[in-house]
PDB file of N, CA and C in Angstrom:
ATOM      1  N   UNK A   1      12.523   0.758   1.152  1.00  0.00           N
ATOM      2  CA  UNK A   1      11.667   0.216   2.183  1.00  0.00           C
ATOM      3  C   UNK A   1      11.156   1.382   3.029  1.00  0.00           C
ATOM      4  N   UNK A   2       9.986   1.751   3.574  1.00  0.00           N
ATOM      5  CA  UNK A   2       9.078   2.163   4.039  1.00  0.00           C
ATOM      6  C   UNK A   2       9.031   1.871   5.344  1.00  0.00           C
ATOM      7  N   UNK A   3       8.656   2.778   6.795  1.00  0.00           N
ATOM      8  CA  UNK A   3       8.615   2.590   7.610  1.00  0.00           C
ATOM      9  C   UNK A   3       7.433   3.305   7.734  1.00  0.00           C
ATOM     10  N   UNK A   4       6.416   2.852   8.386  1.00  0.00           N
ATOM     11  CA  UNK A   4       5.313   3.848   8.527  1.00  0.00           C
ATOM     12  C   UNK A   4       5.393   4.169  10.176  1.00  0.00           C
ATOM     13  N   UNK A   5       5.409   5.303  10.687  1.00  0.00           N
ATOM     14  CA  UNK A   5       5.686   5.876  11.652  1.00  0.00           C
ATOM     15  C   UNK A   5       4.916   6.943  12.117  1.00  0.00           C
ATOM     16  N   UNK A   6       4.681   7.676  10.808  1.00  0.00           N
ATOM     17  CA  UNK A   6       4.062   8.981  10.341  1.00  0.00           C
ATOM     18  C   UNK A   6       2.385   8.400   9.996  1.00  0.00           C
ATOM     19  N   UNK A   7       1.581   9.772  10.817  1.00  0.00           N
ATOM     20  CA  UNK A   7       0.091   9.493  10.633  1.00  0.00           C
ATOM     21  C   UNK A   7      -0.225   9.510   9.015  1.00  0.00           C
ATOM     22  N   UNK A   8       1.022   9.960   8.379  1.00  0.00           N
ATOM     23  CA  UNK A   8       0.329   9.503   6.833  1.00  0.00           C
ATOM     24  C   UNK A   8       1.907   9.804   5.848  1.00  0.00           C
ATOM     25  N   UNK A   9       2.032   8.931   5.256  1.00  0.00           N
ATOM     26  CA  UNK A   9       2.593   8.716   4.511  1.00  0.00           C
ATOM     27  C   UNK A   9       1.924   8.782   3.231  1.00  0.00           C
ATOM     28  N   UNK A  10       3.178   9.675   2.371  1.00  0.00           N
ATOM     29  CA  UNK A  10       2.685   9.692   0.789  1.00  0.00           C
ATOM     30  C   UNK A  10       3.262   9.132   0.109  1.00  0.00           C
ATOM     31  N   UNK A  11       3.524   8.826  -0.997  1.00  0.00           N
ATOM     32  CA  UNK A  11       3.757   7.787  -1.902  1.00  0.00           C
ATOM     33  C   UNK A  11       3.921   8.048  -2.645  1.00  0.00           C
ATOM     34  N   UNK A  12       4.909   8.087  -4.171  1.00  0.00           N
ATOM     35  CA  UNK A  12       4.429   8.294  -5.435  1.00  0.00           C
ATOM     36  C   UNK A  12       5.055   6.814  -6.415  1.00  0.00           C
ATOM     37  N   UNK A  13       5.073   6.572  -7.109  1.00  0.00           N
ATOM     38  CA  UNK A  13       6.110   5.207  -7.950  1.00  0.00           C
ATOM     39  C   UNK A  13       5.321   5.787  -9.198  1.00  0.00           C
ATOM     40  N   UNK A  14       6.250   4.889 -10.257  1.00  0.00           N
ATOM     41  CA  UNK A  14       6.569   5.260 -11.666  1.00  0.00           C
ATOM     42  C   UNK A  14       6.074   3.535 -12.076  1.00  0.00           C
ATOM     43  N   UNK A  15       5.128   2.915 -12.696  1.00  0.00           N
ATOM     44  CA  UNK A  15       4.729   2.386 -13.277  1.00  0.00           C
ATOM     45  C   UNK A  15       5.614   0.856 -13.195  1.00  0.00           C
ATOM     46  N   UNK A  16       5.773  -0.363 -12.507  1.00  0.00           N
ATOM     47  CA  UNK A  16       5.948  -1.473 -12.456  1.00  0.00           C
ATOM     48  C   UNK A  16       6.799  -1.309 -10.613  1.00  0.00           C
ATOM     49  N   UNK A  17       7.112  -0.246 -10.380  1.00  0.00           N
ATOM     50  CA  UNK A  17       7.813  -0.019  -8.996  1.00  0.00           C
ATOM     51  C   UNK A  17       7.440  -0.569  -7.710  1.00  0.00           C
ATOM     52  N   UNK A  18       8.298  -1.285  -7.305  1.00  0.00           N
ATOM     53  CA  UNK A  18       7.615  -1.169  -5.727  1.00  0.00           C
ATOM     54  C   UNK A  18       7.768  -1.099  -4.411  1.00  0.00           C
ATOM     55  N   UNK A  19       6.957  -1.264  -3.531  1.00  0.00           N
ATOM     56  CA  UNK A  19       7.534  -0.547  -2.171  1.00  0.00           C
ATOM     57  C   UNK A  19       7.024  -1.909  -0.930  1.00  0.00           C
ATOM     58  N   UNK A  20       8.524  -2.245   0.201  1.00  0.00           N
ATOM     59  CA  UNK A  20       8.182  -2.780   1.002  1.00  0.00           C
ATOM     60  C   UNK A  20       7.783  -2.509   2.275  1.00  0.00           C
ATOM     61  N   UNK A  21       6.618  -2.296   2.777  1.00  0.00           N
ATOM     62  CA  UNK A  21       6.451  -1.341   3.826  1.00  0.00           C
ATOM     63  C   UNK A  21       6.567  -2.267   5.512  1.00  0.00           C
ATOM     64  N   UNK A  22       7.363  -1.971   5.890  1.00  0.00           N
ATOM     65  CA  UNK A  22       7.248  -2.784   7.871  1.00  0.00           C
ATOM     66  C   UNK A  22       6.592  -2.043   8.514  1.00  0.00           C
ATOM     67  N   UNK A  23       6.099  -2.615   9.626  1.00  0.00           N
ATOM     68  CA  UNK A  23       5.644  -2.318  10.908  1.00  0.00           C
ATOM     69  C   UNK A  23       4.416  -1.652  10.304  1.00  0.00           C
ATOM     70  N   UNK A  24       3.834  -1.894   9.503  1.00  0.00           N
ATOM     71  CA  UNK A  24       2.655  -1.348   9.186  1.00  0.00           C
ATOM     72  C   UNK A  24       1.431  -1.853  10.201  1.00  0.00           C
ATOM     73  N   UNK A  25       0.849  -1.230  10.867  1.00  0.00           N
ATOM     74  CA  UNK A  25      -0.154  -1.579  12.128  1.00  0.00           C
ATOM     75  C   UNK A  25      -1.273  -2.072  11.716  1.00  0.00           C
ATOM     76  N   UNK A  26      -2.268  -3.337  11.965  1.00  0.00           N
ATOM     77  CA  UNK A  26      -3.226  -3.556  11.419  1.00  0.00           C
ATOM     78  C   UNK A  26      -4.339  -1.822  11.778  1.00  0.00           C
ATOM     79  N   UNK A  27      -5.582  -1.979  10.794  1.00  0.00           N
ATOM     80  CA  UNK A  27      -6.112  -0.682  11.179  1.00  0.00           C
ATOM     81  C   UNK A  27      -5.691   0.311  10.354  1.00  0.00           C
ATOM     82  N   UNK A  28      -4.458   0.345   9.774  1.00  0.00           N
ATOM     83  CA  UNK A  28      -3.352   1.394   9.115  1.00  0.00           C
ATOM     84  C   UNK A  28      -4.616   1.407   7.571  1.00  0.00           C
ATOM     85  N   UNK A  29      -4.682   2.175   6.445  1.00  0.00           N
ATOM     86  CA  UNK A  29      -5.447   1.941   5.712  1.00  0.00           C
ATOM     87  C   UNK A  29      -4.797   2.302   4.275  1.00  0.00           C
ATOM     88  N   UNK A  30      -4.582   2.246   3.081  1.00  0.00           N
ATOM     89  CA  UNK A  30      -3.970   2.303   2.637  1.00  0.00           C
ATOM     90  C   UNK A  30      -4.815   3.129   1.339  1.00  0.00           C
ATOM     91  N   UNK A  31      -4.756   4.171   0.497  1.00  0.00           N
ATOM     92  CA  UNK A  31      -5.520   4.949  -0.257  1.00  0.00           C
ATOM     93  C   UNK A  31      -4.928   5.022  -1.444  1.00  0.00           C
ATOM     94  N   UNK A  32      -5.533   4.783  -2.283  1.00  0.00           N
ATOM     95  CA  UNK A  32      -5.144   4.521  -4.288  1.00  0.00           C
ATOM     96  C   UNK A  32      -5.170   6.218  -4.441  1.00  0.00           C
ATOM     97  N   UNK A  33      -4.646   6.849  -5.311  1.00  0.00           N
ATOM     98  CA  UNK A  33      -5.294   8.588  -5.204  1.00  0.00           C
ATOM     99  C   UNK A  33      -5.232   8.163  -6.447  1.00  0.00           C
ATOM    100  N   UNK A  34      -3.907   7.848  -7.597  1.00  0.00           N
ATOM    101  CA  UNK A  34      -3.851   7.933  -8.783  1.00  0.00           C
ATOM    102  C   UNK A  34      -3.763   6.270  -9.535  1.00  0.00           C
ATOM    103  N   UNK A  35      -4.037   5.825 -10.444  1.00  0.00           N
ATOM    104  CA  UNK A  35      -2.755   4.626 -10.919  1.00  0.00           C
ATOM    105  C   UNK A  35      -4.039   3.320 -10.674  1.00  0.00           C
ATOM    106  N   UNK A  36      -2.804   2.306 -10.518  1.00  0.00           N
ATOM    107  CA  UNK A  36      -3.380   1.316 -10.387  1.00  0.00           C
ATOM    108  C   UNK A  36      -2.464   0.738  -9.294  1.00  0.00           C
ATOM    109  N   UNK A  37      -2.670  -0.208  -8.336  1.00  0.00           N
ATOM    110  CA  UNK A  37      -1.589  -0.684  -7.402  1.00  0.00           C
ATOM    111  C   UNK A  37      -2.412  -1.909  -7.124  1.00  0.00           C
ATOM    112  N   UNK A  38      -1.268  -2.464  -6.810  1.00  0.00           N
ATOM    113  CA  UNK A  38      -1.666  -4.388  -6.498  1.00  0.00           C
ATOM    114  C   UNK A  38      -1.100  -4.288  -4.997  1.00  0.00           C
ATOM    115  N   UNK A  39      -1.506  -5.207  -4.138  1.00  0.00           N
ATOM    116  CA  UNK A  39      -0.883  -4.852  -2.693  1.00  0.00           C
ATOM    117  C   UNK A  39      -1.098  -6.245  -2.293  1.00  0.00           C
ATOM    118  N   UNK A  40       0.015  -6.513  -0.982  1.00  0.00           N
ATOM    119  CA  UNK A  40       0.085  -8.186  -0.111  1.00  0.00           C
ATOM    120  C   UNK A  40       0.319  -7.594   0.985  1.00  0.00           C
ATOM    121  N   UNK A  41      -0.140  -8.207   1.731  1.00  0.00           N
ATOM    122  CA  UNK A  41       0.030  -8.337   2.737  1.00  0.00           C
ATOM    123  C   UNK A  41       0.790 -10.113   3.687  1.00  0.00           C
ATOM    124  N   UNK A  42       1.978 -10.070   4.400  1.00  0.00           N
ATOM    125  CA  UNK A  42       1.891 -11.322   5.285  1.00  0.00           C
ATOM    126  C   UNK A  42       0.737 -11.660   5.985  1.00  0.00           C
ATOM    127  N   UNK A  43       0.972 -12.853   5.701  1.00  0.00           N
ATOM    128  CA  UNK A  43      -0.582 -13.703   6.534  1.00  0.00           C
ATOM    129  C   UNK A  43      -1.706 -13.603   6.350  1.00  0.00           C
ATOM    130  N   UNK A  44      -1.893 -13.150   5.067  1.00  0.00           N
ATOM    131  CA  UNK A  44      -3.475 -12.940   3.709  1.00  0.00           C
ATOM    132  C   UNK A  44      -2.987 -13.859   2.431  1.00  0.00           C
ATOM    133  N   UNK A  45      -3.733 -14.676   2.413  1.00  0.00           N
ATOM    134  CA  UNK A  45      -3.402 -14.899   0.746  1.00  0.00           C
ATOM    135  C   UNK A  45      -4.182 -14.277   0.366  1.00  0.00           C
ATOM    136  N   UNK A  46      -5.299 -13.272   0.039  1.00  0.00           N
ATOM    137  CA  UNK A  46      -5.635 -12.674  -0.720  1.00  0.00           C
ATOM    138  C   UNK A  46      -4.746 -11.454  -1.198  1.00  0.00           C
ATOM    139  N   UNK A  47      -4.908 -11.403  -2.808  1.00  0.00           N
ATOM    140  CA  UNK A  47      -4.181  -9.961  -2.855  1.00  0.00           C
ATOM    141  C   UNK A  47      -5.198  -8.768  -3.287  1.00  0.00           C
ATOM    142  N   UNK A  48      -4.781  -7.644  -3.085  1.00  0.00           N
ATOM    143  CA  UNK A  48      -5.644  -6.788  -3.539  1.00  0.00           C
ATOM    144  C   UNK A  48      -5.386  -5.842  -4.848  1.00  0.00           C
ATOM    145  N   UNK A  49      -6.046  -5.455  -5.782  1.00  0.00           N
ATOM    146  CA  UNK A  49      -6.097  -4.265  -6.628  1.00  0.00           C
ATOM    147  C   UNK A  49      -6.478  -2.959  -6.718  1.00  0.00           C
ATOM    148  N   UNK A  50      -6.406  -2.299  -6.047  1.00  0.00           N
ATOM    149  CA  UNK A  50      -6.476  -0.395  -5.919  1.00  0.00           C
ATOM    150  C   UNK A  50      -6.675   0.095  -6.970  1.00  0.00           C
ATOM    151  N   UNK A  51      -8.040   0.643  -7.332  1.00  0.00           N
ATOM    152  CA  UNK A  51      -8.294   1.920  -8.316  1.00  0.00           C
ATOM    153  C   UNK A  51      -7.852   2.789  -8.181  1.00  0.00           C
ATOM    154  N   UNK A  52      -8.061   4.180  -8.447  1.00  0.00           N
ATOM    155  CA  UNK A  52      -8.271   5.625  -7.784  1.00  0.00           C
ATOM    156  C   UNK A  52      -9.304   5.245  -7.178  1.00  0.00           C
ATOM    157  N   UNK A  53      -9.091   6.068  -5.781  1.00  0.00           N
ATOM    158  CA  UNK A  53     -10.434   6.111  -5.049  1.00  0.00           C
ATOM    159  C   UNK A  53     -10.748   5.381  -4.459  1.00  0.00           C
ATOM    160  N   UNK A  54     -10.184   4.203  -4.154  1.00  0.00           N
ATOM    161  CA  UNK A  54     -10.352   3.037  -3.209  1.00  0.00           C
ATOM    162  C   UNK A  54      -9.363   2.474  -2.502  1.00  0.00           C
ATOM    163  N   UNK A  55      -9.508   2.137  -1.132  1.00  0.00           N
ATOM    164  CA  UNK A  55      -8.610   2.018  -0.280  1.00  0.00           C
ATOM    165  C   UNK A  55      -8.815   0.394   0.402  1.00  0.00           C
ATOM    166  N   UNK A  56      -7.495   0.014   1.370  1.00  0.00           N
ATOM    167  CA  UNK A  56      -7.464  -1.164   1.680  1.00  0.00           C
ATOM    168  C   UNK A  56      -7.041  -1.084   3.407  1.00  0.00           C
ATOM    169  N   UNK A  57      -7.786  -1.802   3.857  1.00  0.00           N
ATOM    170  CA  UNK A  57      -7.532  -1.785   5.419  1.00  0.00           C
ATOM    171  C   UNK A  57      -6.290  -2.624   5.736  1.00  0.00           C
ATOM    172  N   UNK A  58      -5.032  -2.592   6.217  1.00  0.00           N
ATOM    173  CA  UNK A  58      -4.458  -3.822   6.745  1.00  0.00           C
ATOM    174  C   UNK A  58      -4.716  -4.403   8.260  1.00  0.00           C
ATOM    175  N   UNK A  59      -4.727  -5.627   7.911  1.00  0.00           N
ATOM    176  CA  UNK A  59      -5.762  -6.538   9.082  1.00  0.00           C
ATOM    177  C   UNK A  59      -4.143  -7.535   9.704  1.00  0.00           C
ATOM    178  N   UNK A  60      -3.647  -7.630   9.073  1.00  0.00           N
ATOM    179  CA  UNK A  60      -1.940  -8.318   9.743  1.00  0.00           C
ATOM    180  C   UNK A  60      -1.652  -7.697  10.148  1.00  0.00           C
ATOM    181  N   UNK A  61      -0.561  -7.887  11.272  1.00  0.00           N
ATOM    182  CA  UNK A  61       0.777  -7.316  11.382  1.00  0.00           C
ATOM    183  C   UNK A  61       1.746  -8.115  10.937  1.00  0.00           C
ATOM    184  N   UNK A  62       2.856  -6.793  10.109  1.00  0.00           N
ATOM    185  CA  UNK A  62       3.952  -7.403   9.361  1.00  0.00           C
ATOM    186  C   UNK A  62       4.247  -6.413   8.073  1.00  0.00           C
ATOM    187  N   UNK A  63       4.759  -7.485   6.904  1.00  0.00           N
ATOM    188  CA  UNK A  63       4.982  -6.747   5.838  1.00  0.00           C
ATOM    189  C   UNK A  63       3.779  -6.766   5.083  1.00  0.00           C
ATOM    190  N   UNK A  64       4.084  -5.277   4.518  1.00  0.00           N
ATOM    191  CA  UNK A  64       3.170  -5.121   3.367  1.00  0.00           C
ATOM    192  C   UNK A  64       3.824  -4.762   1.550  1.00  0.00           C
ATOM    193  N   UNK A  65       3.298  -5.016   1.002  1.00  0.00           N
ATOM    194  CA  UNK A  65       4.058  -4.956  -0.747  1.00  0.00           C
ATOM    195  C   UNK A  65       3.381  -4.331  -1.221  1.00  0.00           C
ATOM    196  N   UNK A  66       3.567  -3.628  -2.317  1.00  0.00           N
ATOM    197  CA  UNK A  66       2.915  -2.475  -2.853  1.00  0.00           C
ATOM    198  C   UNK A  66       3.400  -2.246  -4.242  1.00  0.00           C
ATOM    199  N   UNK A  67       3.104  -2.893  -5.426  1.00  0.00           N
ATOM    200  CA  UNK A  67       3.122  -2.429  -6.783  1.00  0.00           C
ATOM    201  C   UNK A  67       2.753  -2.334  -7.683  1.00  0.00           C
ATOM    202  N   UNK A  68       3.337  -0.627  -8.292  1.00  0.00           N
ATOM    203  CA  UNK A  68       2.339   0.390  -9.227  1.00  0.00           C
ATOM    204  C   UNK A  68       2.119  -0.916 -10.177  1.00  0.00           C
ATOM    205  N   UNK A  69       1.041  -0.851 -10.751  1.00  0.00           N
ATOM    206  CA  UNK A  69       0.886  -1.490 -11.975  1.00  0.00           C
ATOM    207  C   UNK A  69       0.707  -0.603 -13.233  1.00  0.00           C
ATOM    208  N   UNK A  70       0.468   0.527 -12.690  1.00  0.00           N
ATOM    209  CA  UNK A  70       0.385   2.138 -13.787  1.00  0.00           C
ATOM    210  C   UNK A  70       1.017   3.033 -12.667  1.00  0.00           C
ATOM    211  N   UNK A  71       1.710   4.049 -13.656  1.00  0.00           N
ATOM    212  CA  UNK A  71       2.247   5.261 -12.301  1.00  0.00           C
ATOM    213  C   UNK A  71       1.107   5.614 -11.324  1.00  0.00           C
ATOM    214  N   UNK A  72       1.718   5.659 -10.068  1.00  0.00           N
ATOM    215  CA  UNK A  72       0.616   5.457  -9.019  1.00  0.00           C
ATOM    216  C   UNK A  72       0.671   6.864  -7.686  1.00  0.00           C
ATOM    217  N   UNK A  73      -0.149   7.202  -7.134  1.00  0.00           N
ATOM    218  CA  UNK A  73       0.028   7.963  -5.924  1.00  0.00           C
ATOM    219  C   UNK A  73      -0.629   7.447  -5.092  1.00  0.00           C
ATOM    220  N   UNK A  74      -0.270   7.351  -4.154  1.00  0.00           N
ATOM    221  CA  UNK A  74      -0.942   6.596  -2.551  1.00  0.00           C
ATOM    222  C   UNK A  74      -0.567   7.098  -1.613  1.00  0.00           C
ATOM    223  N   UNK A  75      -1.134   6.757  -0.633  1.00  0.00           N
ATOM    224  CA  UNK A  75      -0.655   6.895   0.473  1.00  0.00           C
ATOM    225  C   UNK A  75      -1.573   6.180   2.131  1.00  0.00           C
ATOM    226  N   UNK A  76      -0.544   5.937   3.475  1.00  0.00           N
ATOM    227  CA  UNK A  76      -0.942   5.224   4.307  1.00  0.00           C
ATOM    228  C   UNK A  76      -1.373   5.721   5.415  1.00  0.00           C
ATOM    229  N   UNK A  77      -2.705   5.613   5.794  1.00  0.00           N
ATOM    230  CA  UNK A  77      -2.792   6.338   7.078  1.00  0.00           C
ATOM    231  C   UNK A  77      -3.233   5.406   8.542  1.00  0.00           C
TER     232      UNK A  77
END
């Protein structure tokens, strides 16, 4: 589990892995670098899919989920 605290957090996971992140601040943004990643957020039913190169805003506060669907690098700023 993940605490985001830090103006940026890096990330790496190995292909089906995943990560529960708290206190993630709405505004916080979340960046695909490598992989593929699926992401939730509490209080969205939408989910999202991350290329390389594309990023996701979180608009909740709460938890966020995060998993590689291919080995992945990310990270939260």
């Amino acid at each position: 589990m993940i605490s985001t605290t830090e103006p940026k957090t890096e990330i790496r996971m190995p292909r089906h892995a995943y990560q529960r992140m708290n206190g993630v601040k709405p505004g916080s943004t979340l960046f695909c670098d490598t992989g593929i990643l699926w992401v939730t957020q509490s209080g969205d039913r939408r989910d999202y899919v991350l290329m390389p190169g594309q990023k996701m805003t979180v608009t909740k506060r709460g938890k966020v989920l995060v998993e590689a669907m291919r080995d992945a690098d990310f990270y939260v700023a």
